[in-house]
Protein backbone atom coordinates (compact mmCIF):
# COMPACT_ATOMS: atom_id res chain seq x y z
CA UNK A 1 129.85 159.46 -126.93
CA UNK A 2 126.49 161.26 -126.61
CA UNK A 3 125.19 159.06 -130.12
CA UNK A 4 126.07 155.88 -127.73
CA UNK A 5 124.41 157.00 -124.12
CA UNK A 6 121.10 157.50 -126.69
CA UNK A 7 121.35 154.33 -128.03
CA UNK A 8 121.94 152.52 -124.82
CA UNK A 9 119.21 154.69 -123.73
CA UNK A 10 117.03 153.39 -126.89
CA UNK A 11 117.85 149.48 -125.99
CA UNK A 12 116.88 150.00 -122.38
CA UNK A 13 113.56 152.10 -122.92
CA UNK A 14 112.16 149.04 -125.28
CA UNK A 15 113.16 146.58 -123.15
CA UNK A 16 111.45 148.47 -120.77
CA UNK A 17 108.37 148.93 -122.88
CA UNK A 18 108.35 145.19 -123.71
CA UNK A 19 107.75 144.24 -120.11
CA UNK A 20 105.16 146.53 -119.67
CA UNK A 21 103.24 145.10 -122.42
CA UNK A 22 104.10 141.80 -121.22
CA UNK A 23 103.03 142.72 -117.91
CA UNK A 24 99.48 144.22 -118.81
CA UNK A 25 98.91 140.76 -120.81
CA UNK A 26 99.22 138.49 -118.47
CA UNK A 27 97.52 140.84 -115.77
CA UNK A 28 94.17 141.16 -118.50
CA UNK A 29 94.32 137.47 -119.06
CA UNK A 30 95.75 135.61 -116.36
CA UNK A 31 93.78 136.73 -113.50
CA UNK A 32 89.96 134.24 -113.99
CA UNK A 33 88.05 136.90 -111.56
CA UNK A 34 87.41 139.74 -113.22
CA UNK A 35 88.16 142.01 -109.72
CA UNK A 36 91.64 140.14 -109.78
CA UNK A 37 91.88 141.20 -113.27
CA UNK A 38 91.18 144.82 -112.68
CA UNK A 39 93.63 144.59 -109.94
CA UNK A 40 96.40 142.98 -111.47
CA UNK A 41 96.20 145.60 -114.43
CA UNK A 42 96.28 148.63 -111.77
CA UNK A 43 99.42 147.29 -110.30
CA UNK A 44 101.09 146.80 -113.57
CA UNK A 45 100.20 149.95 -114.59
CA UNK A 46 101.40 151.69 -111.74
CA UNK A 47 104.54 150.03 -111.99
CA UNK A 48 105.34 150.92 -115.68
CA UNK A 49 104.19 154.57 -114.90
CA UNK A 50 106.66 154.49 -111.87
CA UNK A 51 109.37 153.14 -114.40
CA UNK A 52 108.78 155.53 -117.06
CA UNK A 53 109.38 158.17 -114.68
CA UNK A 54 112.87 156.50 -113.04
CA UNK A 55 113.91 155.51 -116.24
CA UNK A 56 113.40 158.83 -117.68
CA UNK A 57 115.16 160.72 -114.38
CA UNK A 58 117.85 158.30 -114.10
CA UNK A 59 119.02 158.99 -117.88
CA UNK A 60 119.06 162.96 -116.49
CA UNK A 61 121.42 161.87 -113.56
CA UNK A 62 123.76 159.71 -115.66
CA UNK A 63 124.47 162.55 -117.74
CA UNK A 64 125.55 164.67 -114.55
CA UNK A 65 127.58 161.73 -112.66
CA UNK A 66 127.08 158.38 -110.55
CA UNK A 67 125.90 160.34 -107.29
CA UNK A 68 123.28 161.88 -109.22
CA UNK A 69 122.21 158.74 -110.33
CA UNK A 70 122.02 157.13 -106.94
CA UNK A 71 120.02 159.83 -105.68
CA UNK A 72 117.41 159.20 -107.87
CA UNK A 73 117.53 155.43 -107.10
CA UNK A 74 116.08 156.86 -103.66
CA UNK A 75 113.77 159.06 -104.57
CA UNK A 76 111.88 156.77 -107.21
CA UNK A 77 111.98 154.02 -104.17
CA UNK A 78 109.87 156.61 -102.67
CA UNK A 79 107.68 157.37 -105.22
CA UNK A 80 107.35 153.91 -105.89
CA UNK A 81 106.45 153.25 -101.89
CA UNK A 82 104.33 155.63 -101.53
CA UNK A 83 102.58 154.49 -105.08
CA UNK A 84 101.87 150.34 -103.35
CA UNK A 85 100.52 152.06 -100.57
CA UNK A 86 98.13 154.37 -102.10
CA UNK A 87 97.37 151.81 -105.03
CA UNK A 88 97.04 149.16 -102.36
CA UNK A 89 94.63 151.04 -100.20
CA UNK A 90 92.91 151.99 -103.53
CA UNK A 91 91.98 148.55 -104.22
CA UNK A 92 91.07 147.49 -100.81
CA UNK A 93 88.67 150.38 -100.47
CA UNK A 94 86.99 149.01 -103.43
CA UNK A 95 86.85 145.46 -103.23
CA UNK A 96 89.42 144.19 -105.49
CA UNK A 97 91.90 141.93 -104.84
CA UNK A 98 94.88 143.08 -103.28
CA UNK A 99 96.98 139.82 -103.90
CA UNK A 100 96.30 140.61 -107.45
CA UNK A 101 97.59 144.32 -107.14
CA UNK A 102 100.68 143.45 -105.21
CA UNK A 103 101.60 140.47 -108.04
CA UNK A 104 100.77 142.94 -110.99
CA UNK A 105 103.49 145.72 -109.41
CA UNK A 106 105.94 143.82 -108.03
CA UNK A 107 106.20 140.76 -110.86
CA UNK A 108 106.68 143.69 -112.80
CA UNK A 109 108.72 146.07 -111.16
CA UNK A 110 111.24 143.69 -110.25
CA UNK A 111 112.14 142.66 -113.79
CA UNK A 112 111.96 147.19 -114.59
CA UNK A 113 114.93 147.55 -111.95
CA UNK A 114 116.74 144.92 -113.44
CA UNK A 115 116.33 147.06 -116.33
CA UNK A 116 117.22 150.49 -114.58
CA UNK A 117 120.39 148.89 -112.75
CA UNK A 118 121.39 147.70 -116.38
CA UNK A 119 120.93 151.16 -117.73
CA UNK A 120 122.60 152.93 -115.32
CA UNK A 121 125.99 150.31 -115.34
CA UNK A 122 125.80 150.76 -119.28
CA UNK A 123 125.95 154.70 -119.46
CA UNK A 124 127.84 155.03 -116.59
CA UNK A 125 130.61 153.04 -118.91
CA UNK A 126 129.90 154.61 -122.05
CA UNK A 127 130.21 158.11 -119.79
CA UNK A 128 133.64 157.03 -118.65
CA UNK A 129 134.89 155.89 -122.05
CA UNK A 130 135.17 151.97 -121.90
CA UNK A 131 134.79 148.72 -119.71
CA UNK A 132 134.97 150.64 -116.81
């Protein structure tokens, strides 16, 4: 059982990873301005580093049960709110584009959840044994 949660574990991390990397391309080369550039790449940084950390504390809960695994759903919401807020007011404070910011983190933290959802519904079955 424990070789299966690390695989699942495994699949989820790189697919993961590959949005990130995805997500830091488009946000170096999309952007034409280079301040919408620079903004783009904080948000999608700040949304891997966000998912790194829920992916990472999510596998932790899973082990321990479901509960513990839906707690952490709300405290990374947290960190993550409090993350667009302080990023967001980073950027503003400096002239960059905020539009740009908000794009970069969320076009790329909405495809990590969809991730960390899948993750947690895939070792919370291999936990319990089957298709439950």
């Amino acid at each position: 059982m424990r070789h299966q949660g690390a695989e699942t574990f495994r699949t989820h991390a790189g697919l993961a990873a590959g949005v990130m990397v995805v997500g830091l391309a488009l946000a170096a080369f999309l952007p034409r301005e280079a301040e919408a550039r620079q903004s783009a790449v904080i948000g999608v940084t700040l949304a891997a580093v966000t998912g790194v950390v829920s992916l990472v504390l999510k596998r932790r809960a899973v082990r321990k049960d479901l509960n513990a695994a839906l707690k952490v759903v709300g405290v990374v919401f947290g960190l993550r709110a409090v993350g667009v807020v302080v990023g967001l007011l980073w950027v503003v404070q400096r002239g960059l584009g905020a539009v740009a910011f908000v794009a970069g983190f969320f076009g790329t933290y909405f495809v990590l959840q969809w991730i960390e959802v899948s993750y947690v519904m895939a070792a919370s079955r291999d936990a319990a044994g089957g298709d439950e």
